[in-house]
Protein backbone atom coordinates (compact mmCIF):
# COMPACT_ATOMS: atom_id res chain seq x y z
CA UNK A 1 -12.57 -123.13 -148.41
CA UNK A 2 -15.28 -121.58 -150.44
CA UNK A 3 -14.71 -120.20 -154.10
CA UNK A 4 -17.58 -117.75 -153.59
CA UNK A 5 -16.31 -116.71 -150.02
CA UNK A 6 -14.93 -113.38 -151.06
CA UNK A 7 -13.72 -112.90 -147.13
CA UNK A 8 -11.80 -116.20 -147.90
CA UNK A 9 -9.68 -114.39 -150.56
CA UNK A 10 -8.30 -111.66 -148.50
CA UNK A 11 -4.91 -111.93 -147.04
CA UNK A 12 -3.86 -110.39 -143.79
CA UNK A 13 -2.92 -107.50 -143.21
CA UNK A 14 0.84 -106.47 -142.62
CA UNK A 15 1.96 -103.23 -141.12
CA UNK A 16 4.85 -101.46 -142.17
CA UNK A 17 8.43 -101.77 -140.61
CA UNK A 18 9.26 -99.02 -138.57
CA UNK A 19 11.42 -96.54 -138.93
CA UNK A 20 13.81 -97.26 -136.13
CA UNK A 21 14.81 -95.35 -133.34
CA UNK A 22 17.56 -93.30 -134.84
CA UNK A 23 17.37 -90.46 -136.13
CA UNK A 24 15.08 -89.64 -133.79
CA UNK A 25 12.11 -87.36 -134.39
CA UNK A 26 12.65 -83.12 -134.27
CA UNK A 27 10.60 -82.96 -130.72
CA UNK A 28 13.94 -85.10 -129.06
CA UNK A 29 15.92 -82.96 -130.37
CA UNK A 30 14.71 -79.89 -129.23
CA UNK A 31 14.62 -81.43 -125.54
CA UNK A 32 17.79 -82.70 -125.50
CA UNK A 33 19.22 -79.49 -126.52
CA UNK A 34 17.04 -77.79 -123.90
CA UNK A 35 18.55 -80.26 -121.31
CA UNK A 36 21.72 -79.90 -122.22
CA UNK A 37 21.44 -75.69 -122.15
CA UNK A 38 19.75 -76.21 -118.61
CA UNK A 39 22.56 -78.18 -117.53
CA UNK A 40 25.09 -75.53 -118.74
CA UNK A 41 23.41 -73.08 -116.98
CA UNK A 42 23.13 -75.45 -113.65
CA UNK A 43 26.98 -75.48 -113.83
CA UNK A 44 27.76 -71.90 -114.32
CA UNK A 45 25.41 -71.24 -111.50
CA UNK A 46 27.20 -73.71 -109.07
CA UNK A 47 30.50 -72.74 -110.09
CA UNK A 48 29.79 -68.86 -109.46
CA UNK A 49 28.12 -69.79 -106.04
CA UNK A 50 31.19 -71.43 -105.39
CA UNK A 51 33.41 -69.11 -105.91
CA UNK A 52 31.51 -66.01 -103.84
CA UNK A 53 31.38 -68.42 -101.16
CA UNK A 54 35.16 -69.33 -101.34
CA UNK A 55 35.84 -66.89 -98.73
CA UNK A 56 33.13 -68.52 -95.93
CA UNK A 57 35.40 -71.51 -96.65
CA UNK A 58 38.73 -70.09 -96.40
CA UNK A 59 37.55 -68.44 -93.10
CA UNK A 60 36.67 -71.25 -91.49
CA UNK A 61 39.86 -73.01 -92.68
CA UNK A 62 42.01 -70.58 -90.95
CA UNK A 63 39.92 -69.55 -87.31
CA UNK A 64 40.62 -73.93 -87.39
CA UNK A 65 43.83 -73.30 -87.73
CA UNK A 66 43.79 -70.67 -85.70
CA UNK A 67 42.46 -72.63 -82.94
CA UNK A 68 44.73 -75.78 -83.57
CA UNK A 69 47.26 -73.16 -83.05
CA UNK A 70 46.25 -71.46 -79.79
CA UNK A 71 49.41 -68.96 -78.58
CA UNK A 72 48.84 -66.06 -76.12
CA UNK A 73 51.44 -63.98 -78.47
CA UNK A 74 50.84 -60.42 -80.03
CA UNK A 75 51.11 -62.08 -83.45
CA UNK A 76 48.51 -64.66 -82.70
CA UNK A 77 45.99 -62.09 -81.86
CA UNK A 78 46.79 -60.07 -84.69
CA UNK A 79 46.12 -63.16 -86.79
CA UNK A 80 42.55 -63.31 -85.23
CA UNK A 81 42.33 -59.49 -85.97
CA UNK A 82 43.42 -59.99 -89.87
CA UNK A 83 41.05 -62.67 -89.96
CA UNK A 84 37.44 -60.63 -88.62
CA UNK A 85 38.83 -57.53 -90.66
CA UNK A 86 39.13 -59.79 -93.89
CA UNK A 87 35.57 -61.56 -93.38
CA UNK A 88 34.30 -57.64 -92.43
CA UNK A 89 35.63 -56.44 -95.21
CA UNK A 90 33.38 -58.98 -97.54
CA UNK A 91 29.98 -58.87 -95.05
CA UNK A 92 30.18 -55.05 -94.67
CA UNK A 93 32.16 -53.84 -97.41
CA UNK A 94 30.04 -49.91 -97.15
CA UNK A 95 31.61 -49.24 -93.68
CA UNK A 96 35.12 -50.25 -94.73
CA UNK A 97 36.17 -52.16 -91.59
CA UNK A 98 39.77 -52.66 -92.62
CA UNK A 99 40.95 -48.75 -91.97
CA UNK A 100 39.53 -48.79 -88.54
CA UNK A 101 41.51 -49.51 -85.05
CA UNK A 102 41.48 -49.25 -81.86
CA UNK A 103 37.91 -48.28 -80.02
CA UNK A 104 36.79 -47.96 -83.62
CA UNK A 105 37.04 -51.52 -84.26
CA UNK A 106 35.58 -53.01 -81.12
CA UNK A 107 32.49 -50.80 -81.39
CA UNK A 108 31.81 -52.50 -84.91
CA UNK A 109 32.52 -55.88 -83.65
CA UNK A 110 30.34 -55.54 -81.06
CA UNK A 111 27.53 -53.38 -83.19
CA UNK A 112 27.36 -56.27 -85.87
CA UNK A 113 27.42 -59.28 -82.93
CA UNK A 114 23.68 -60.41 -83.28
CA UNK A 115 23.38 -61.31 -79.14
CA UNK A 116 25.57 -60.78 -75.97
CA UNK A 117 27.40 -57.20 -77.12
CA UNK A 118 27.53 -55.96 -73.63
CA UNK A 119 29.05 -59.20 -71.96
CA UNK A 120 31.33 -59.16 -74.94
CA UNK A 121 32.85 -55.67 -74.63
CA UNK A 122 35.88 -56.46 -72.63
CA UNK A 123 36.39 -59.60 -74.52
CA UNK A 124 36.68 -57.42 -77.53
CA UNK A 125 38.38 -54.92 -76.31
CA UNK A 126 41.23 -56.99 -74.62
CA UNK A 127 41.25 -58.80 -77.78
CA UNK A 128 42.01 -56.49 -80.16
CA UNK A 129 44.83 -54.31 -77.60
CA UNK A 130 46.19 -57.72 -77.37
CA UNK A 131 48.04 -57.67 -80.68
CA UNK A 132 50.27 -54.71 -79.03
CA UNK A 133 50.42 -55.68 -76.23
CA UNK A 134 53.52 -58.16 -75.06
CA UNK A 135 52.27 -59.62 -72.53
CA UNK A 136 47.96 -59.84 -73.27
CA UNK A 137 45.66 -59.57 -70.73
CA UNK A 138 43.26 -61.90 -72.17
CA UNK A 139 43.24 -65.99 -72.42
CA UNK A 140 43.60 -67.38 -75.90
CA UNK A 141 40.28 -69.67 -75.72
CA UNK A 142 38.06 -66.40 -74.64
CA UNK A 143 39.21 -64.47 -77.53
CA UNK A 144 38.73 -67.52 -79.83
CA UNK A 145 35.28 -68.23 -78.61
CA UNK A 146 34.57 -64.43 -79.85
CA UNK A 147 35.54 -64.37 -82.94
CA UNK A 148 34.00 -67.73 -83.67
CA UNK A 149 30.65 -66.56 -82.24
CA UNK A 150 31.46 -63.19 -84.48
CA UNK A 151 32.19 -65.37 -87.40
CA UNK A 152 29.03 -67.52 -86.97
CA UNK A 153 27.27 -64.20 -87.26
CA UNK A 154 28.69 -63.22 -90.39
CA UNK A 155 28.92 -66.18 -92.18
């Protein structure tokens, strides 16, 4: 080594310790409390889907039942009756399905079936007389192939 070297006399350099990673800096903050409000509002937004869908699901719970269940009774057709009126009642809640009977009824069944309305008149028809009748004119898997081709429609 060299006296009159003056690069000899320097010493390395060191560079300062780091901070750490905690607390981190303002920037992290700010996204994770953007995440965290985003994933709040992901939530709420599922959950409320949820629920307005809850009636798609109970409706399809119960024509399954429904057709586990296959009777040609009055009170079995009346059961597929309550059913349409409750899901018309949600898709078309302006025309207020539930007070109307009778020729009334079949005439919106058929008017809010997207395809085949005239081949499904008497279906309809026997369908919904069936629930006074005591002895219905119609078989059980007609009338439940209906209302599940009304129901795909609506749903």
């Amino acid at each position: 080594m060299n006296p009159q070297d003056p690069l000899a006399q320097l010493k390395d350099i060191y560079l300062p310790e780091t901070g750490g990673w905690w607390p981190p800096a303002p920037g992290w903050w700010l996204l994770a409390a953007f995440c965290l409000i985003a994933l709040i509002a992901l939530l709420w937004a599922w959950q409320r889907r949820r629920a307005r869908s809850l009636w798609k699901r109970q409706a399809k719970a119960e024509l399954a039942t429904l057709s586990q269940q296959v009777r040609n009774e009055p009170g079995w057709y009346g059961d597929l009756n309550r059913l349409l009126k409750r899901v018309a009642r949600q898709t078309h809640p302006d025309r207020h399905p539930e007070s109307m009977t009778g020729d009334q009824w079949v005439d919106f069944l058929l008017e809010t079936l997207p395809k085949d309305r005239i081949a499904s008149r008497p279906t309809a028809e026997a369908m919904v007389t069936a629930a006074w009748q005591p002895k219905p004119a119609i078989d059980p898997r007609n009338a439940l192939a209906f209302t599940s081709l009304w129901l795909e429609a609506q749903l």
